[in-house]
Protein backbone atom coordinates (compact mmCIF):
# COMPACT_ATOMS: atom_id res chain seq x y z
CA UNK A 1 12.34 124.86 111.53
CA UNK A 2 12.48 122.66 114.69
CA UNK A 3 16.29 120.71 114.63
CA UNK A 4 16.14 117.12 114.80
CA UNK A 5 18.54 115.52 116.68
CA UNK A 6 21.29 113.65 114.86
CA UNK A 7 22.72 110.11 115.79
CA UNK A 8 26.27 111.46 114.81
CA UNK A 9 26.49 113.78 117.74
CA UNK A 10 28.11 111.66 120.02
CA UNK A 11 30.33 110.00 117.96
CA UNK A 12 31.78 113.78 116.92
CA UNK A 13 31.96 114.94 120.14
CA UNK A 14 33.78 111.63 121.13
CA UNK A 15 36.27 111.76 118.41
CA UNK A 16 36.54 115.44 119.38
CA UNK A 17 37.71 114.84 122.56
CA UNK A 18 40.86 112.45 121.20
CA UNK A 19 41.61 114.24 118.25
CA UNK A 20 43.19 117.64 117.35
CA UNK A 21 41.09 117.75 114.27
CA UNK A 22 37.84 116.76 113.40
CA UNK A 23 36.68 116.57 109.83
CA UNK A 24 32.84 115.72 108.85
CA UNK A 25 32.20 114.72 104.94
CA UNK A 26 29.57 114.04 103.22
CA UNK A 27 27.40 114.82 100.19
CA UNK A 28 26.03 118.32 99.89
CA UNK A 29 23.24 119.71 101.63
CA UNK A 30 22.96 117.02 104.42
CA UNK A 31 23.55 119.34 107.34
CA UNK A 32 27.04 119.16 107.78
CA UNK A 33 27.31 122.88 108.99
CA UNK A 34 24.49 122.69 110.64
CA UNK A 35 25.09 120.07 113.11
CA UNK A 36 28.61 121.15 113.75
CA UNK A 37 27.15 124.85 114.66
CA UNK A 38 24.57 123.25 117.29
CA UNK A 39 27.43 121.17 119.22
CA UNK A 40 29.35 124.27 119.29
CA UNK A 41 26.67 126.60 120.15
CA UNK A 42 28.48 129.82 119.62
CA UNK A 43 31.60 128.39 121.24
CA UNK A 44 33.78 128.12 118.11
CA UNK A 45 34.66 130.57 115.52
CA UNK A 46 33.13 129.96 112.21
CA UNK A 47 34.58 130.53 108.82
CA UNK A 48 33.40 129.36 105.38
CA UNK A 49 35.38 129.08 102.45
CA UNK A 50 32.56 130.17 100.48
CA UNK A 51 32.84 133.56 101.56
CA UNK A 52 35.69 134.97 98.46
CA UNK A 53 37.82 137.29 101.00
CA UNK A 54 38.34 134.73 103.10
CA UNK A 55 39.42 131.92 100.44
CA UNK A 56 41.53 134.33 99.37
CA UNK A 57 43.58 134.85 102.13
CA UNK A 58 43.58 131.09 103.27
CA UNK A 59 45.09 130.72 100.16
CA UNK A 60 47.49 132.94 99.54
CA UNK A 61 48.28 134.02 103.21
CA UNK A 62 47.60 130.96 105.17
CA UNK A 63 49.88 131.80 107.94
CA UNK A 64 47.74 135.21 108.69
CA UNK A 65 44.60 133.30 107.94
CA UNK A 66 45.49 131.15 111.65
CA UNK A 67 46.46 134.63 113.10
CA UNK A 68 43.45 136.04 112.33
CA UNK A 69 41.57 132.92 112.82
CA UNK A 70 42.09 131.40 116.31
CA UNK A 71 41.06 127.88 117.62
CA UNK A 72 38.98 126.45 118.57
CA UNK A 73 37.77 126.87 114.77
CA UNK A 74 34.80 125.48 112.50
CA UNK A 75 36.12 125.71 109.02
CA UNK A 76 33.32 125.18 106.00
CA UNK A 77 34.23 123.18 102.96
CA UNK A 78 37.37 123.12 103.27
CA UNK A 79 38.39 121.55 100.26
CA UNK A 80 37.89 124.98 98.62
CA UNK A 81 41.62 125.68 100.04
CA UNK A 82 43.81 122.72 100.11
CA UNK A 83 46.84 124.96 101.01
CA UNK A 84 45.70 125.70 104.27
CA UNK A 85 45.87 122.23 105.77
CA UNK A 86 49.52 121.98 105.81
CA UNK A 87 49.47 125.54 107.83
CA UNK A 88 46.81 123.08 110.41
CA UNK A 89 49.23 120.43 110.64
CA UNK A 90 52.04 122.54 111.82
CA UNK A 91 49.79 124.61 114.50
CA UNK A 92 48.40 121.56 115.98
CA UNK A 93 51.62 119.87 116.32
CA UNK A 94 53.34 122.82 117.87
CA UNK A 95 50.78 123.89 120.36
CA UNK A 96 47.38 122.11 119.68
CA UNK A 97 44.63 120.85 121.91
CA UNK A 98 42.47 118.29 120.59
CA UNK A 99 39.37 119.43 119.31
CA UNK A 100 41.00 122.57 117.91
CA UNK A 101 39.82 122.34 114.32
CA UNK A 102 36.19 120.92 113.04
CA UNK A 103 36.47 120.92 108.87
CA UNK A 104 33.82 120.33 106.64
CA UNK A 105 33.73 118.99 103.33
CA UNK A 106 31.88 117.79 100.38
CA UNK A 107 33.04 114.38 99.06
CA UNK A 108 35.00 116.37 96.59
CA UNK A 109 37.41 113.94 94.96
CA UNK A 110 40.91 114.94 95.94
CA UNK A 111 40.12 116.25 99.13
CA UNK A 112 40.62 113.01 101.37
CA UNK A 113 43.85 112.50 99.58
CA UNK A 114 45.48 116.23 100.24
CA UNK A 115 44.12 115.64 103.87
CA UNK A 116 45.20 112.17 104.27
CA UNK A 117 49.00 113.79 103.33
CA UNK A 118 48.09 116.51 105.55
CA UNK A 119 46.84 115.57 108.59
CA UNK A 120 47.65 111.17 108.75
CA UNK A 121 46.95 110.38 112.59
CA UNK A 122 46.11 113.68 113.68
CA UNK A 123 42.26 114.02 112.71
CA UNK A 124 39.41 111.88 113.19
CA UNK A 125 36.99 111.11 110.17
CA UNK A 126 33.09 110.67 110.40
CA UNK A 127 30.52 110.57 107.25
CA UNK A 128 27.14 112.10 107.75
CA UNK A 129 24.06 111.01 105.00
CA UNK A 130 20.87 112.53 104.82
CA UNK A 131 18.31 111.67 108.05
CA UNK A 132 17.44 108.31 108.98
CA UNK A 133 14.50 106.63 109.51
CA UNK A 134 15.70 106.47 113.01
CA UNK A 135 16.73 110.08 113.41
CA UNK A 136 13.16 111.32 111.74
CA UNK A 137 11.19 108.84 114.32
CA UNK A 138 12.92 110.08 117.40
CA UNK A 139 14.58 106.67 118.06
CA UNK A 140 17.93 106.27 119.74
CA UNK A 141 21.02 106.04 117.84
CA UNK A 142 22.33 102.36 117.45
CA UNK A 143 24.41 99.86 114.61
CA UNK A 144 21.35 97.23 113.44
CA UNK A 145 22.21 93.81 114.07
CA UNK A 146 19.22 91.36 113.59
CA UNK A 147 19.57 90.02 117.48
CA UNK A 148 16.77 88.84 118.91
CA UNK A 149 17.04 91.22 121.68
CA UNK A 150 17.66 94.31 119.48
CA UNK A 151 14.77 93.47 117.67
CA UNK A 152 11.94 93.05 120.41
CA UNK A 153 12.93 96.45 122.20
CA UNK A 154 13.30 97.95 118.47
CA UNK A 155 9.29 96.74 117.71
CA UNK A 156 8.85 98.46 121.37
CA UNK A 157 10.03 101.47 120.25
CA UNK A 158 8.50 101.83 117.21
CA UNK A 159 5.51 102.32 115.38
CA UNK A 160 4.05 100.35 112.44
CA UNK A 161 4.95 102.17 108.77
CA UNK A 162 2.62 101.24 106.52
CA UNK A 163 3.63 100.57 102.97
CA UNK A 164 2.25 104.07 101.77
CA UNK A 165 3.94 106.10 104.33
CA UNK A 166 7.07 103.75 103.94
CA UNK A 167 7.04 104.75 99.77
CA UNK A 168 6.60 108.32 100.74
CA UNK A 169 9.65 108.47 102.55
CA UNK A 170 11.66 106.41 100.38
CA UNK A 171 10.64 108.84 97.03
CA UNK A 172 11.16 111.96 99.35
CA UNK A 173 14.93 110.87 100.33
CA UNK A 174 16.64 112.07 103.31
CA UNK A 175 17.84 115.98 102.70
CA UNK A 176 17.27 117.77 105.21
CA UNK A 177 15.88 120.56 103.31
CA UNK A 178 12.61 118.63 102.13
CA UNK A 179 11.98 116.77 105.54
CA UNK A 180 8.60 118.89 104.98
CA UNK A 181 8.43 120.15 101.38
CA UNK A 182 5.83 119.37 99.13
CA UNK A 183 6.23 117.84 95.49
CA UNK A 184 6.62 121.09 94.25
CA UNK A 185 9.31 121.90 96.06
CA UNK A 186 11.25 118.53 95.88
CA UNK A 187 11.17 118.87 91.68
CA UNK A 188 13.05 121.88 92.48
CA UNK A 189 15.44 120.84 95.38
CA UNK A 190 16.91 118.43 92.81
CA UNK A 191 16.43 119.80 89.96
CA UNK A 192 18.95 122.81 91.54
CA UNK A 193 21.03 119.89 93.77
CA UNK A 194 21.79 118.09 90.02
CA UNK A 195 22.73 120.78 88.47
CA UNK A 196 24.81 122.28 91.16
CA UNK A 197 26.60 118.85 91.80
CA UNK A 198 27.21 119.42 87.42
CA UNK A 199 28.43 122.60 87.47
CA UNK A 200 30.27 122.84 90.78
CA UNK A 201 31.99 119.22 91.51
CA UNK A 202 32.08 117.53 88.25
CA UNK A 203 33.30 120.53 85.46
CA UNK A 204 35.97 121.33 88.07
CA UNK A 205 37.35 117.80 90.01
CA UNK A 206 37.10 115.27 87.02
CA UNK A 207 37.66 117.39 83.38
CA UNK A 208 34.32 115.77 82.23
CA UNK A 209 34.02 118.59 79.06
CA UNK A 210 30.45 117.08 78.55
CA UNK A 211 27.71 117.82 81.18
CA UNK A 212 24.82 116.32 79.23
CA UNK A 213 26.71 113.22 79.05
CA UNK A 214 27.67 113.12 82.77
CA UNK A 215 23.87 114.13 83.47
CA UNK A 216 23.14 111.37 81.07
CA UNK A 217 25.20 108.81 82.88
CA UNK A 218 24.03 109.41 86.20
CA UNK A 219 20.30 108.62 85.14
CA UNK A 220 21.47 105.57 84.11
CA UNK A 221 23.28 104.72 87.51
CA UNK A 222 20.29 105.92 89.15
CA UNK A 223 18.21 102.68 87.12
CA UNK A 224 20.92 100.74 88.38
CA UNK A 225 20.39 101.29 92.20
CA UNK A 226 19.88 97.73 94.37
CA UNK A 227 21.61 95.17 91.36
CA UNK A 228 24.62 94.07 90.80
CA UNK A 229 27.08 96.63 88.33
CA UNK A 230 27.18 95.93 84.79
CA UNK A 231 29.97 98.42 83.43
CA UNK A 232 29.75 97.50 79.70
CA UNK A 233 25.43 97.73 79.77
CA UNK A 234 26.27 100.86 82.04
CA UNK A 235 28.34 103.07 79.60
CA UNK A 236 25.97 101.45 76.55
CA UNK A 237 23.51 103.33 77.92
CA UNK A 238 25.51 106.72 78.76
CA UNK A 239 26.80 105.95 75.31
CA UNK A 240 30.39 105.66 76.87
CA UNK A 241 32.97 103.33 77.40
CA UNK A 242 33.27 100.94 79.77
CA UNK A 243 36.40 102.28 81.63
CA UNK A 244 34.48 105.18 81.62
CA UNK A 245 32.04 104.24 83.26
CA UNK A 246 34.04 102.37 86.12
CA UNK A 247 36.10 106.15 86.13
CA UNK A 248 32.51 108.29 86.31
CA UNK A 249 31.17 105.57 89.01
CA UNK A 250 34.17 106.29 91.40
CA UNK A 251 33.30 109.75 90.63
CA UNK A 252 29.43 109.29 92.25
CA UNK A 253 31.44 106.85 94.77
CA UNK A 254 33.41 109.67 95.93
CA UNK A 255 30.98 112.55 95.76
CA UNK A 256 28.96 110.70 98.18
CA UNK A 257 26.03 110.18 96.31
CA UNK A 258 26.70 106.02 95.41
CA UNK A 259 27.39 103.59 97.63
CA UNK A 260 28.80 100.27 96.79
CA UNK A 261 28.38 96.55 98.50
CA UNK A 262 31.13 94.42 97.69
CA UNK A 263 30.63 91.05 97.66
CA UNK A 264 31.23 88.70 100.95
CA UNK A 265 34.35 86.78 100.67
CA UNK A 266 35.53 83.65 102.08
CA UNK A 267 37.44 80.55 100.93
CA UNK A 268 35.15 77.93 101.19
CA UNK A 269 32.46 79.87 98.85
CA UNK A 270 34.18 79.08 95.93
CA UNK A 271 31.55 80.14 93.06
CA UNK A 272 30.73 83.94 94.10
CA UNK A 273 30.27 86.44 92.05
CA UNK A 274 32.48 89.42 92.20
CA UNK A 275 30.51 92.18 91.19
CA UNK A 276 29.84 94.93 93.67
CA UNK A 277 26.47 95.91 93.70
CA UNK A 278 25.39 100.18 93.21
CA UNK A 279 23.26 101.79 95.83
CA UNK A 280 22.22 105.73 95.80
CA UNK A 281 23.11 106.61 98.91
CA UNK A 282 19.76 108.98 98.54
CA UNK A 283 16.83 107.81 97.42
CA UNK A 284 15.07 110.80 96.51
CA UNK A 285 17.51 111.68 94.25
CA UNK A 286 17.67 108.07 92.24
CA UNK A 287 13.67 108.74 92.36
CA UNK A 288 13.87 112.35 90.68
CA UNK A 289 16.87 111.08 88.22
CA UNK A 290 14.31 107.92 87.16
CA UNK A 291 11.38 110.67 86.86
CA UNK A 292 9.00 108.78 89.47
CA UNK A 293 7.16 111.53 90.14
CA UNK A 294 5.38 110.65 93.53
CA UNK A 295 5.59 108.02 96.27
CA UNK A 296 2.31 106.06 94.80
CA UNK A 297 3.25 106.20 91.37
CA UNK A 298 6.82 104.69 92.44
CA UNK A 299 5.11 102.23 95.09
CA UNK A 300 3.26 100.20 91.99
CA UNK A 301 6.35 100.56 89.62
CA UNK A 302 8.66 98.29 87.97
CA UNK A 303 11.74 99.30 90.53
CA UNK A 304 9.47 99.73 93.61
CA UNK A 305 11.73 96.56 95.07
CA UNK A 306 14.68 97.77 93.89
CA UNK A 307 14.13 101.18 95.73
CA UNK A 308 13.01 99.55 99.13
CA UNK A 309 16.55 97.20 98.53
CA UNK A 310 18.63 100.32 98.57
CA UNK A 311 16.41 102.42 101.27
CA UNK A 312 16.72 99.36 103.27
CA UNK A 313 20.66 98.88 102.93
CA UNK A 314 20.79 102.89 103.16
CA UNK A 315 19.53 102.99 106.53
CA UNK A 316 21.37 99.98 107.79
CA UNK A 317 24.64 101.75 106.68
CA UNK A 318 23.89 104.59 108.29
CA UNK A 319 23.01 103.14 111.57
CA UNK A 320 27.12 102.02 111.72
CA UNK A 321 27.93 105.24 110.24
CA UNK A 322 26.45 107.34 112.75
CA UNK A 323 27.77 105.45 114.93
CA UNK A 324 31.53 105.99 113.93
CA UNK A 325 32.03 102.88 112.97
CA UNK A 326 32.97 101.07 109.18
CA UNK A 327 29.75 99.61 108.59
CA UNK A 328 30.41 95.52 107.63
CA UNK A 329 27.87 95.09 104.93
CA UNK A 330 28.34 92.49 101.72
CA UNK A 331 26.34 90.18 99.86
CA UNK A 332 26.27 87.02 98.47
CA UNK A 333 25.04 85.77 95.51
CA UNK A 334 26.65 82.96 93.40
CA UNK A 335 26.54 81.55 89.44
CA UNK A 336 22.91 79.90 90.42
CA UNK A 337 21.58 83.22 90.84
CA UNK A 338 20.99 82.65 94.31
CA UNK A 339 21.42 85.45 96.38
CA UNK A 340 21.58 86.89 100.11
CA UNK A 341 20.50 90.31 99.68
CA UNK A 342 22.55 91.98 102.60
CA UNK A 343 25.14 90.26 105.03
CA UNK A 344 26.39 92.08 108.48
CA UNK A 345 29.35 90.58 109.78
CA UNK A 346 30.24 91.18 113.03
CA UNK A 347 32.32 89.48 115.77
CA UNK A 348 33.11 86.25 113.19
CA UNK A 349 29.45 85.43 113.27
CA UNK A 350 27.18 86.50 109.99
CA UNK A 351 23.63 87.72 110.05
CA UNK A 352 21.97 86.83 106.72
CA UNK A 353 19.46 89.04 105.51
CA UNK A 354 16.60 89.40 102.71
CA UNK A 355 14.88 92.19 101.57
CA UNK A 356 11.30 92.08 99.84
CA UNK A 357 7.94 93.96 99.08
CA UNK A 358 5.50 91.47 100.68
CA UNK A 359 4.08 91.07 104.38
CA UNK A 360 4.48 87.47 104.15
CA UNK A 361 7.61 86.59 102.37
CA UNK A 362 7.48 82.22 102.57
CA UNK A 363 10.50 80.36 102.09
CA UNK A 364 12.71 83.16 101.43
CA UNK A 365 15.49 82.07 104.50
CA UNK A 366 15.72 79.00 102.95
CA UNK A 367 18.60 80.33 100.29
CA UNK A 368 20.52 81.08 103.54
CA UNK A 369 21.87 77.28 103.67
CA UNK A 370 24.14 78.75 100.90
CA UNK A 371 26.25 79.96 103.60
CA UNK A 372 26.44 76.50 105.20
CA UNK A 373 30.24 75.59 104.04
CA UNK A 374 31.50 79.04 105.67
CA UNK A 375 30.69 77.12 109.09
CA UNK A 376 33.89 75.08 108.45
CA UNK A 377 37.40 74.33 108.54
CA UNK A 378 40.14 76.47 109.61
CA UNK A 379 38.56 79.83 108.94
CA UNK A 380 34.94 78.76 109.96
CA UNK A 381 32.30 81.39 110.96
CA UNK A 382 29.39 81.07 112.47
CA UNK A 383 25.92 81.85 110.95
CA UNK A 384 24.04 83.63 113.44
CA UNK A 385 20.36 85.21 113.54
CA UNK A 386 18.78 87.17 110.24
CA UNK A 387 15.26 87.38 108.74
CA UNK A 388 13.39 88.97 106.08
CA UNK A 389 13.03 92.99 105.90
CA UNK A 390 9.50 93.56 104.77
CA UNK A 391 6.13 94.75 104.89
CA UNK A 392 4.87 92.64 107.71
CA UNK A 393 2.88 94.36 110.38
CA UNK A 394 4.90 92.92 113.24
CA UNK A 395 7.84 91.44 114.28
CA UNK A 396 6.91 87.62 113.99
CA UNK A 397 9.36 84.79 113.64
CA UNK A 398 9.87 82.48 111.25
CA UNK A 399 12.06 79.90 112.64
CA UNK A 400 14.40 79.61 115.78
CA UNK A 401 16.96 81.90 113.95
CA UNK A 402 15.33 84.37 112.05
CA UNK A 403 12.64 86.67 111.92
CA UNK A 404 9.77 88.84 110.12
CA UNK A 405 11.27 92.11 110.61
CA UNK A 406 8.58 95.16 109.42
CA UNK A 407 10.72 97.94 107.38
CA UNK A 408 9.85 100.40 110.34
CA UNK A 409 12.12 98.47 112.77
CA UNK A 410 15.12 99.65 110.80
């Protein structure tokens, strides 16, 4: 199967270079292994914690395990032995070079804290997702920003997606493993990639006793992807309780597999809600947990906006992700039920932007006067260039701020 390049590359072998260790997390199956294996091309010594013998004596002989195990090393899921890292922090600060250790790891839910103890200012952290539009079109890494300059050589580079293709790679999702598979095979991808994350992360990390009710939860997460959380209608439907469901929502939060978009804050916007809202960080996987069982079946459904919402924020993360950087997302919606679907701040200016399943969206930049009173007073900020993510053709503006920008630009 032909590799495909990943934006993160350069930001791990940049990191790399300044720090002693190197850990890559992430959900499972997005190619963690596999992209640290191609930048070391046979160059590194690779150990996986899978492998029983040698989890065993990371564990109980972690000392011999760095005897036996010299750097520079490429240790898989690491959070399978959390006595090791102290053993890592000792080597490197006796007689470490950077870029000695490259860790993996699943999202599991303690692990960032036993590393964080660990390893505090001796490792550099990156997040890899499943592939990106950008990555699966060949187009060069890059953080979005709605710039008018960004955006012409973006509409260069790329090719129209029309609305069929764009559904069929929003219900497919991002694994790597199904970059090609057919519907068959993606029924059973997550059929197994559920039921794994059940069995393997949840029984063990978070004492859930009840894996039809976890299961039963997460299908009703999945129907909350692109709005705003509701905890008590949440754990109504799991048929839990509501500080339950906040609990179980960290859980998703941490495992990788949720992502949520707090609300933008600022003084002067005095009547904002404060409810983060719940994106699947895949959206294959909210598609197979919501039973849509193709891309044109989902394209005429009731959550076909919602899905394009999270795809769209998905891929707009990930282009600041993969680019080693926090990505500065919020929202803004206030007790009018007026709302800015997605807000990128960046260098004290804000770029407002909406999301919606039409080519022609009128009037829809209008609600961004909402953001008018953060323009002032001692904290002001200024409002810079946005548009409207959608199904339009090409990139066409709308006013002297703020453009038409087709899905396939992102």
């Amino acid at each position: 199967m032909m590799y495909i390049k990943r934006h993160l590359e350069a930001t791990i072998e940049k990191l790399s270079g300044c720090f002693k260790v190197l850990m890559v997390t992430g959900p499972r199956q997005v190619g963690k292994t596999t992209l640290l294996q191609k930048l070391a091309e046979g160059n590194r010594t690779y150990v996986t914690m899978d492998d029983i013998n040698v989890r065993s004596l990371a564990m109980t002989e972690p000392a011999l395990f760095l005897q036996r195990y010299k750097p520079p090393l490429l240790i898989d899921e690491i959070q399978m032995a959390p006595k090791l890292l102290p053993y890592i922090k000792m080597y490197v600060d006796e007689q470490g070079q950077n870029g000695d250790f490259w860790l993996t790891g699943s999202h599991a839910f303690d692990l960032m804290e036993n590393v964080t103890e660990s390893l505090a200012g001796r490792m550099g952290i990156v997040n890899l997702l499943g592939f990106s539009h950008a990555e699966l079109t060949g187009r060069s890494a890059g953080a979005f920003i709605p710039e008018d300059k960004q955006l012409l050589q973006r509409a260069q580079e790329s090719e129209a997606l029309p609305m069929s293709d764009l559904f069929e790679r929003i219900w497919r999702g991002g694994m790597p493993a199904l970059n090609n598979a057919t519907e068959q095979d993606w029924n059973c991808y997550y059929s197994s990639y559920v039921q794994t994350f059940l069995q393997r992360d949840v029984r063990a990390l978070t004492q859930v006793n009840d894996e039809l009710q976890f299961y039963r939860f997460l299908c009703a997460a999945a129907s909350y992807t692109g709005s705003m959380v509701n905890y008590a209608a949440l754990a109504k439907e799991a048929e839990i309780t509501a500080p339950t469901a906040k609990q179980w929502l960290k859980v998703l939060v941490a495992a990788g597999l949720v992502y949520l978009l707090e609300p933008f804050v600022h003084p002067n916007l005095k009547y904002a809600v404060k409810a983060p809202k719940v994106y699947f960080t895949d959206t294959g996987l909210a598609a197979y947990l919501l039973r849509w069982s193709n891309a044109s079946i989902l394209e005429v459904g009731a959550m076909a906006a919602n899905f394009l919402d999270t795809w769209a924020v998905m891929e707009i993360y990930k282009s600041f992700s993969n680019c080693g950087q926090v990505p500065p997302l919020g929202y803004y919606r206030d007790f009018n039920s007026r709302e800015v679907e997605l807000l990128i701040s960046v260098d004290g200016c804000v770029h407002p932007l909406a999301i919606r399943k039409s080519s022609c969206p009128a009037k829809e930049v209008k609600k961004f006067d909402i953001l008018q009173p953060i323009t002032e007073g001692e904290r002001a900020m200024r409002v810079g260039s946005g548009g409207v993510i959608c199904l339009a053709g090409d990139l066409l503006p709308i006013d002297a701020k703020n453009w038409y920008i087709p899905a396939g630009l992102l």
